[in-house]
Protein backbone atom coordinates (compact mmCIF):
# COMPACT_ATOMS: atom_id res chain seq x y z
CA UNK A 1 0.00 0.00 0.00
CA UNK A 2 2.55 2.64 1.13
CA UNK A 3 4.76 1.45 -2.04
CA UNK A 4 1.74 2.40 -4.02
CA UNK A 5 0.80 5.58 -2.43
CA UNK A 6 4.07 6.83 -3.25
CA UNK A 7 3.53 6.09 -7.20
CA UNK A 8 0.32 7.66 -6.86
CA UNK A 9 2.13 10.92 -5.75
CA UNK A 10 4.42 10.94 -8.43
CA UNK A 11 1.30 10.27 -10.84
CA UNK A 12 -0.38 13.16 -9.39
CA UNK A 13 2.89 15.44 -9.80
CA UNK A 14 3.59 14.11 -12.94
CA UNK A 15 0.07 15.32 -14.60
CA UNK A 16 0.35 18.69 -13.03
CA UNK A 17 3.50 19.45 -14.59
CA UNK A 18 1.86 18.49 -17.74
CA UNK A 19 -0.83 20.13 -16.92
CA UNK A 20 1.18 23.21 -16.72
CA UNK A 21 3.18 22.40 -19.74
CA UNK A 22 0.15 22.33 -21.94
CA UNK A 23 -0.64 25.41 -20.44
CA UNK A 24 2.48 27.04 -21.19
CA UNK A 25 2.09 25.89 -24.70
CA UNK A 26 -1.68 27.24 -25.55
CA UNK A 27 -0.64 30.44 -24.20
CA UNK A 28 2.35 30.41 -26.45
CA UNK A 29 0.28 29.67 -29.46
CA UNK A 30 -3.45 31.30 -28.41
CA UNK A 31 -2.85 34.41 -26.67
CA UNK A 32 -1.00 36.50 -30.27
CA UNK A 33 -4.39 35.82 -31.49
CA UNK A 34 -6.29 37.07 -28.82
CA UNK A 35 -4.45 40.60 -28.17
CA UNK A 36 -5.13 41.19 -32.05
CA UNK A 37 -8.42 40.19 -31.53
CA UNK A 38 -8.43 42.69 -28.39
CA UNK A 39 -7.02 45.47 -30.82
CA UNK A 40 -9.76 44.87 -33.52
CA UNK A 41 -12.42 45.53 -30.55
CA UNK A 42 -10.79 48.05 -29.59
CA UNK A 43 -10.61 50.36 -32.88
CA UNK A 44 -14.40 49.08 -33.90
CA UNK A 45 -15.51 50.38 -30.59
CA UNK A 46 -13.67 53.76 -30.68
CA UNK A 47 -15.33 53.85 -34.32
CA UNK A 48 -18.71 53.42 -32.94
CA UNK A 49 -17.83 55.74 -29.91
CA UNK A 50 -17.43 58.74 -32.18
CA UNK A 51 -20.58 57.98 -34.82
CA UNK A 52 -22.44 57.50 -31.50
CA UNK A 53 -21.04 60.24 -29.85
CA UNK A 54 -22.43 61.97 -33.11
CA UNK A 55 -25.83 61.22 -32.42
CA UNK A 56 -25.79 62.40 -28.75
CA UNK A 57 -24.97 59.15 -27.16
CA UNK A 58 -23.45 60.04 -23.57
CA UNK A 59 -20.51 57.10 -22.40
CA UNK A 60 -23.01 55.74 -20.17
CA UNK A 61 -24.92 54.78 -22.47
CA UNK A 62 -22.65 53.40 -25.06
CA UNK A 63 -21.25 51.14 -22.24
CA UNK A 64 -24.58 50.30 -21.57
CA UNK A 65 -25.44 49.05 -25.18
CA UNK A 66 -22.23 47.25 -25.47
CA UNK A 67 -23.26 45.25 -22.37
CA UNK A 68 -26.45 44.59 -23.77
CA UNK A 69 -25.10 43.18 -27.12
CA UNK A 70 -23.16 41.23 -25.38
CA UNK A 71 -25.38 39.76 -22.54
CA UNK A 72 -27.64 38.93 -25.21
CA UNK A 73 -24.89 37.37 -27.47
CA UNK A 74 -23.75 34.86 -24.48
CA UNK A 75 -27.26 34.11 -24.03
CA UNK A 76 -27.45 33.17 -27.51
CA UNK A 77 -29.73 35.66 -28.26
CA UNK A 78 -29.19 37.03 -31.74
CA UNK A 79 -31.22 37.94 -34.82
CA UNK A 80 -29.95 39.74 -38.08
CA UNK A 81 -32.12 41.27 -40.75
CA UNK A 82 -33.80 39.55 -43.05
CA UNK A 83 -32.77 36.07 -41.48
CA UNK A 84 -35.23 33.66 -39.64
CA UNK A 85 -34.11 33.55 -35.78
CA UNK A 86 -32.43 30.27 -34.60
CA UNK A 87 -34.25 29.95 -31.51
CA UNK A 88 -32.00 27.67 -29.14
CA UNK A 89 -35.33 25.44 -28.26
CA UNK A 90 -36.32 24.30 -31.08
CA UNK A 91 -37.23 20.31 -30.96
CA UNK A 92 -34.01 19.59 -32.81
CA UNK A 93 -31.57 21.46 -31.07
CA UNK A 94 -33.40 20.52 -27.76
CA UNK A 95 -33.32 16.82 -28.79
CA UNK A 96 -29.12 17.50 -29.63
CA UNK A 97 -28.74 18.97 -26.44
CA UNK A 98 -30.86 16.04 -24.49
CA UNK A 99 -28.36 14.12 -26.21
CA UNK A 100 -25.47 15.90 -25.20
CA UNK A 101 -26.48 15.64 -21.66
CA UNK A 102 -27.04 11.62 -21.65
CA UNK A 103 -23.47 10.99 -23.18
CA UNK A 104 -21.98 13.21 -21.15
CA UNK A 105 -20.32 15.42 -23.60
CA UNK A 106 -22.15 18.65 -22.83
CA UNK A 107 -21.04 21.25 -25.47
CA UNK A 108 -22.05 23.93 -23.01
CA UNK A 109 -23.41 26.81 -26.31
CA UNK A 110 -27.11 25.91 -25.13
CA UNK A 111 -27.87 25.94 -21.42
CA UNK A 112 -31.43 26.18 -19.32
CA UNK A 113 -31.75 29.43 -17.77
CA UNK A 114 -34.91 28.88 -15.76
CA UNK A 115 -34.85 27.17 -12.40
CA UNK A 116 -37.45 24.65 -13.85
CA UNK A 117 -35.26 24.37 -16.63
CA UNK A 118 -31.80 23.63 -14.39
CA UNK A 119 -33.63 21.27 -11.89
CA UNK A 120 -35.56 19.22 -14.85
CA UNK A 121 -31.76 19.20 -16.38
CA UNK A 122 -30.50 17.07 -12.82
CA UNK A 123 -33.44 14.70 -12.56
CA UNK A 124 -33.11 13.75 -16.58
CA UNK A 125 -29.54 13.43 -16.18
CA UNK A 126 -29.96 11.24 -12.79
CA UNK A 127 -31.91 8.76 -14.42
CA UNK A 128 -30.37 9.04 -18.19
CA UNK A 129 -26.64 9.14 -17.75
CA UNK A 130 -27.13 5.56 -16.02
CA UNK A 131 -28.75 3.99 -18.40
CA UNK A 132 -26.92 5.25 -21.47
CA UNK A 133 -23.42 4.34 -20.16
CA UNK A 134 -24.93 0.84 -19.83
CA UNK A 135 -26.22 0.59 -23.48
CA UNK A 136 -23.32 1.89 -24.74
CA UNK A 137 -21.55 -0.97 -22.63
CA UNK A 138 -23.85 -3.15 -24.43
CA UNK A 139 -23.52 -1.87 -27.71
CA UNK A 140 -19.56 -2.14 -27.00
CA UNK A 141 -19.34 -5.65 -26.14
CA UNK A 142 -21.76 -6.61 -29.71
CA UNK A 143 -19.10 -4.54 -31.55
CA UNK A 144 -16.18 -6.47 -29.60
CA UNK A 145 -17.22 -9.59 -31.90
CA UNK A 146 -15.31 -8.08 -35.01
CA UNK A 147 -12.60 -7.15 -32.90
CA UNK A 148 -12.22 -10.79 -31.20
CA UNK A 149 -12.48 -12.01 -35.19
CA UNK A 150 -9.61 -10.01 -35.95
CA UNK A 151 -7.65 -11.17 -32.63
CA UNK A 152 -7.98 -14.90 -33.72
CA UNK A 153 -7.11 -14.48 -37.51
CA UNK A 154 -4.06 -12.99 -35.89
CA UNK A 155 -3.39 -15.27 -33.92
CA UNK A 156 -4.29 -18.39 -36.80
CA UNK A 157 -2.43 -16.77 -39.34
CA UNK A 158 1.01 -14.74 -38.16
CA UNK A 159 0.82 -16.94 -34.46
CA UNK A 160 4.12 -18.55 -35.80
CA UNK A 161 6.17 -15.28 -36.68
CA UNK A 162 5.45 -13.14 -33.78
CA UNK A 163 5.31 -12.97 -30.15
CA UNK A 164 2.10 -12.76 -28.40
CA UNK A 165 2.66 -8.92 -27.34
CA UNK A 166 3.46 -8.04 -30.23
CA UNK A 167 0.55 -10.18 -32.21
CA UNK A 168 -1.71 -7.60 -29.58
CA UNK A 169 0.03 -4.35 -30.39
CA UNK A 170 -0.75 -5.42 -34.14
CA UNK A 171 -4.25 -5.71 -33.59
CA UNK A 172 -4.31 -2.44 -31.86
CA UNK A 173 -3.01 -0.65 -34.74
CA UNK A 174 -5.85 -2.14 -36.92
CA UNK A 175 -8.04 -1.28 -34.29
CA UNK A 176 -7.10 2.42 -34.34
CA UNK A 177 -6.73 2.85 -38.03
CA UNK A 178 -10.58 1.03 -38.09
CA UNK A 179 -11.47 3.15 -35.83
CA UNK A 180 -10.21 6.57 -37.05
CA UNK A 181 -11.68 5.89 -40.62
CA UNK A 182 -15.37 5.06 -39.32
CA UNK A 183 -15.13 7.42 -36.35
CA UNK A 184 -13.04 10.49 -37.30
CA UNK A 185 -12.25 10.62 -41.15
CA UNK A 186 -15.39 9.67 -42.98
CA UNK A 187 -17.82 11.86 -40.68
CA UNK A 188 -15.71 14.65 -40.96
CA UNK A 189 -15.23 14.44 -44.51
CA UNK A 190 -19.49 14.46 -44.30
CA UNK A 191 -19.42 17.36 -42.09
CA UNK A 192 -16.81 19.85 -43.98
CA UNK A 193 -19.37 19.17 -46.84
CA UNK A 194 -22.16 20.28 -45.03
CA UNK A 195 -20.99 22.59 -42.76
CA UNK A 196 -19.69 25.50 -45.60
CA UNK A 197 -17.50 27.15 -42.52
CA UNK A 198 -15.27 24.10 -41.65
CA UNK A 199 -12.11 23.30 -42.83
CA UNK A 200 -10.74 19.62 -42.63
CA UNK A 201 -8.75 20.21 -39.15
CA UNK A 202 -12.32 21.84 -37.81
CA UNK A 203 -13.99 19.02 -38.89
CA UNK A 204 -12.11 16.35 -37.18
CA UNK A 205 -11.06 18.86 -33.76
CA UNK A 206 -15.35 18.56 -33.37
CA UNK A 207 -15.28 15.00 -34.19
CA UNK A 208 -12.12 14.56 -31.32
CA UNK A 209 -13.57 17.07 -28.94
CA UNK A 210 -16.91 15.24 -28.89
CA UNK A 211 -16.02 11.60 -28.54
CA UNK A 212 -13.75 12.36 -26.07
CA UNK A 213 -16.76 14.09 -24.11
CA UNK A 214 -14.79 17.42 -23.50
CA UNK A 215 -17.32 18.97 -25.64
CA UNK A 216 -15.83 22.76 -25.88
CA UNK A 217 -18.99 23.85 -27.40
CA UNK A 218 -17.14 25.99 -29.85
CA UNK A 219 -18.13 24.19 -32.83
CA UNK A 220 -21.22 22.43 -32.95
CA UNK A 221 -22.98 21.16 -35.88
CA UNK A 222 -26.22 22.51 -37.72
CA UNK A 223 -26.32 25.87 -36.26
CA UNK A 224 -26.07 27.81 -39.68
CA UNK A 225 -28.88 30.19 -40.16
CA UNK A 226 -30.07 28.20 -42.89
CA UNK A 227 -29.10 25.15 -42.77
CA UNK A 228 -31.57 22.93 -43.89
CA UNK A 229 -33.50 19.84 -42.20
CA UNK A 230 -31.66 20.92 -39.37
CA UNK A 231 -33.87 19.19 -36.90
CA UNK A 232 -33.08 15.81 -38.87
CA UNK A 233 -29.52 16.51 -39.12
CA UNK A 234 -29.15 16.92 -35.70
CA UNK A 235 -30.85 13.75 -34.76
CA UNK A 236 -28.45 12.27 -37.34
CA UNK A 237 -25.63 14.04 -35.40
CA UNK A 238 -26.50 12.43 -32.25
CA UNK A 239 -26.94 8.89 -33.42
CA UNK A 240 -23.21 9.54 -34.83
CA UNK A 241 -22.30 10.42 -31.23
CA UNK A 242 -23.63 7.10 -29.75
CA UNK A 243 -21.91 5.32 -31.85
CA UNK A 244 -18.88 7.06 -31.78
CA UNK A 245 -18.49 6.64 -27.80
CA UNK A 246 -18.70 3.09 -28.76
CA UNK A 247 -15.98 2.79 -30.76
CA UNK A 248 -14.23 5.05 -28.62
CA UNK A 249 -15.23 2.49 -25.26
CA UNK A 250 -13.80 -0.47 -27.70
CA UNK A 251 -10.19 1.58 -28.39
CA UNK A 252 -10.03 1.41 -24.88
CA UNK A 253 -10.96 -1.91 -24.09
CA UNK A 254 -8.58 -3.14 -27.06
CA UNK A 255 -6.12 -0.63 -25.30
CA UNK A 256 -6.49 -2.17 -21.89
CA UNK A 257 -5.83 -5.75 -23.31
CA UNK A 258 -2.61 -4.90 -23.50
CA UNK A 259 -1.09 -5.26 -19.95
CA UNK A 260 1.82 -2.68 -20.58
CA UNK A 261 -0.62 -0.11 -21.42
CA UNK A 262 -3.00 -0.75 -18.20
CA UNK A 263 -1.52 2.29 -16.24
CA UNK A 264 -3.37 1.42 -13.32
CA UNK A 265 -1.87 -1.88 -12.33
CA UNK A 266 1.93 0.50 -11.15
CA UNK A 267 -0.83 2.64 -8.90
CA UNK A 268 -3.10 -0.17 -7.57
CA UNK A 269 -2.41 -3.53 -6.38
CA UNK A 270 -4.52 -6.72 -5.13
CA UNK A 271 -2.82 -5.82 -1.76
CA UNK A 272 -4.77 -2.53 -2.10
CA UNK A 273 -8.42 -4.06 -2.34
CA UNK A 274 -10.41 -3.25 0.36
CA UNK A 275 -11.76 -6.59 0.46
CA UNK A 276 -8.51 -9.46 0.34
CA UNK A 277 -11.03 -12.33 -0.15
CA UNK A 278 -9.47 -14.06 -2.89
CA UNK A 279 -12.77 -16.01 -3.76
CA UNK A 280 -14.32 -12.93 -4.38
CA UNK A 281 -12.21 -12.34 -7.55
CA UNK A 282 -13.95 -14.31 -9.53
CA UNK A 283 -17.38 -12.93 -9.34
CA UNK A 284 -16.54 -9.19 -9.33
CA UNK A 285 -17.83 -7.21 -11.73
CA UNK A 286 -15.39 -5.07 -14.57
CA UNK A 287 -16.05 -2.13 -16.45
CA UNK A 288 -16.46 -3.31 -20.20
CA UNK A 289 -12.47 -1.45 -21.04
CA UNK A 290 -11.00 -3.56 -17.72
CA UNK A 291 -12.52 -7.31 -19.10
CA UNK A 292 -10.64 -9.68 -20.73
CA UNK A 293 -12.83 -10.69 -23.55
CA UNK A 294 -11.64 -12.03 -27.07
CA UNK A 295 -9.05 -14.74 -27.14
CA UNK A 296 -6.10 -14.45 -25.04
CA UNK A 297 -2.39 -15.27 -27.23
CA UNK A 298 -0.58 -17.85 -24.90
CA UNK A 299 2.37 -19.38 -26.77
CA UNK A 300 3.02 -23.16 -26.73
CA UNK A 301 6.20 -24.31 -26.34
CA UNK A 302 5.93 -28.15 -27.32
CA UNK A 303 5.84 -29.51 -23.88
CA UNK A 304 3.43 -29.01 -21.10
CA UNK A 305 3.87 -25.89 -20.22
CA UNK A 306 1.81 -22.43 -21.28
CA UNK A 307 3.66 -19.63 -21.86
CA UNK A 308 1.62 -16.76 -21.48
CA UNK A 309 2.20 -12.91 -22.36
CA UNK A 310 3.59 -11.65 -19.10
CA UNK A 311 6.13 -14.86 -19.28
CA UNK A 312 4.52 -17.19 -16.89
CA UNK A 313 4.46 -20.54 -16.67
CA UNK A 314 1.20 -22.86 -16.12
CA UNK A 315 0.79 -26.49 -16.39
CA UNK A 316 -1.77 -28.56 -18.90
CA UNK A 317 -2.06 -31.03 -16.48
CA UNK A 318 -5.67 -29.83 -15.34
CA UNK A 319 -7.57 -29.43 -18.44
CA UNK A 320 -8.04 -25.81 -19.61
CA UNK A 321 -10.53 -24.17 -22.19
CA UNK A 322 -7.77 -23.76 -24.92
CA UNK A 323 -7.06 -24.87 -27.86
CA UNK A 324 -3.51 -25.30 -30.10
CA UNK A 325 -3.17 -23.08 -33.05
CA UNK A 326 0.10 -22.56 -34.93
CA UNK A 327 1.92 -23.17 -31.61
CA UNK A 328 -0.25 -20.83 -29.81
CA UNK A 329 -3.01 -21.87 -27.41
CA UNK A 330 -6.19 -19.51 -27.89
CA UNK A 331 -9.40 -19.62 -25.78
């Protein structure tokens, strides 16, 4: 335990300092932007200053209607002539934001603002959040079966040139590149089509920001003035999230296979369980990325012994659920 602790500080100091390294870093790159920014406010405001000086406009006053424009802009309150007004709660922007909510994401541009509005947001989330992580559990594990397809024809058909870790780190790179074309290229290729304002590295950032559930808000889909079907697009935006978080949940339970890439086990030992029962271990319950499904690669070495991927040693004396292929033993 104390062994551990002590990792867990390091861990802890570790992120910060990259925590503070990142931050280093956006301000290097962000803040030229945002003092020219700054000056281009500045010299459209002395403009108006002076024409509404003009027209009798006292400095209270012009303060006053700056404040206003802007209150109203962060409320996303905002109409120009002779274009309809995107209301925020319309049914498919309010079904994109219910959406938002249950996967967690939360893009944060469309908020309630009534109390009714803020305590309806808690109870839906209570009882949604719950069950949406646990079908997109469900919908992870179905979409493991292609995965654990791949894993075997692996392990069938290169089992004899490689190691087991490495026959794993292969099949995470296919994973990934899968991944990244379903998940990240082709929708953003579909959204820099449709949305007229996005470039390519737009594109994927919202497709990155979003399945990662930071959800900026910054860039959200279907929000041009006239954009059209929006209320179907948006539904069509949210399915994309589900299934997005999916493949992102089966990255990470393909990432997790890999022992050398389960950070947790050099911050948390079986010593560290609250509970030491050792028949308890096989009934407890895992997260869907922390199980072991799809075939394990155990190498056979032509006698009785298994060799498995951490280098262990286990008899076939007691008969075990695996079976020999291309000298490797596979579940």
């Amino acid at each position: 335990m104390q062994e551990t602790n002590i990792r867990l500080g390091i861990g802890f100091i570790v992120i910060f300092l990259y925590m503070l390294i990142g931050a280093m870093v956006f301000v290097k790159i962000e803040s030229p932007l945002e003092q020219t920014l700054f000056d281009e406010y500045d010299s459209l405001r002395s403009e108006w200053e002076l024409k509404l000086a003009a027209k009798g406009f006292d400095s209270t006053e012009i303060d006053n209607l700056f404040a206003n424009v802007k209150y109203m802009a962060e409320m996303g309150i905002w109409r120009e002539q002779n274009v309809t007004a995107d209301y925020s709660w319309s049914y498919g922007r309010a079904f994109f934001f219910a959406g938002a909510l249950l996967t967690t994401i939360g893009y944060g541009n469309v908020s309630p603002r009534t109390p009714h509005g803020k305590l309806f947001t808690i109870i839906f989330c209570v009882v949604g959040i719950p069950m949406t992580l646990a079908l997109l559990s469900a919908l992870t594990y179905r979409i493991r079966y292609p995965s654990t397809w791949l894993r075997k024809q692996l392990n069938v058909h290169l089992g004899h040139l490689f190691h087991a870790i490495h026959l794993q780190w292969i099949h995470l790179m296919v994973v990934c590149i899968l991944l990244f074309i379903v998940a990240f290229l082709i929708p953003s290729m579909i959204f820099m089509s449709i949305e007229t304002d996005w470039g390519f590295i737009d594109a994927i950032y919202f497709c990155f920001v979003s399945l990662s559930t930071i959800g900026l808000g910054d860039y959200t889909p279907g929000d041009q003035p006239n954009q059209p079907y929006r209320g179907f697009y948006k539904f069509l935006v949210t399915v994309y999230l589900l299934f997005g978080l999916s493949c992102m949940m089966l990255f990470l339970a393909t990432l997790y296979d890999i022992p050398q890439m389960n950070l947790t086990r050099f911050f948390v030992t079986k010593s560290d369980n609250l509970n030491d029962d050792d028949d308890d271990d096989d009934t407890e319950i895992k997260p869907i990325h922390m199980s072991n499904g799809g075939p394990k690669y155990t190498k056979y070495n032509g006698d009785d012994n298994i060799i498995t991927p951490s280098g262990n040693h286990s008899s076939t004396n007691t008969p075990l659920p695996y079976t020999a292929v291309n000298g490797f033993y596979q579940q």
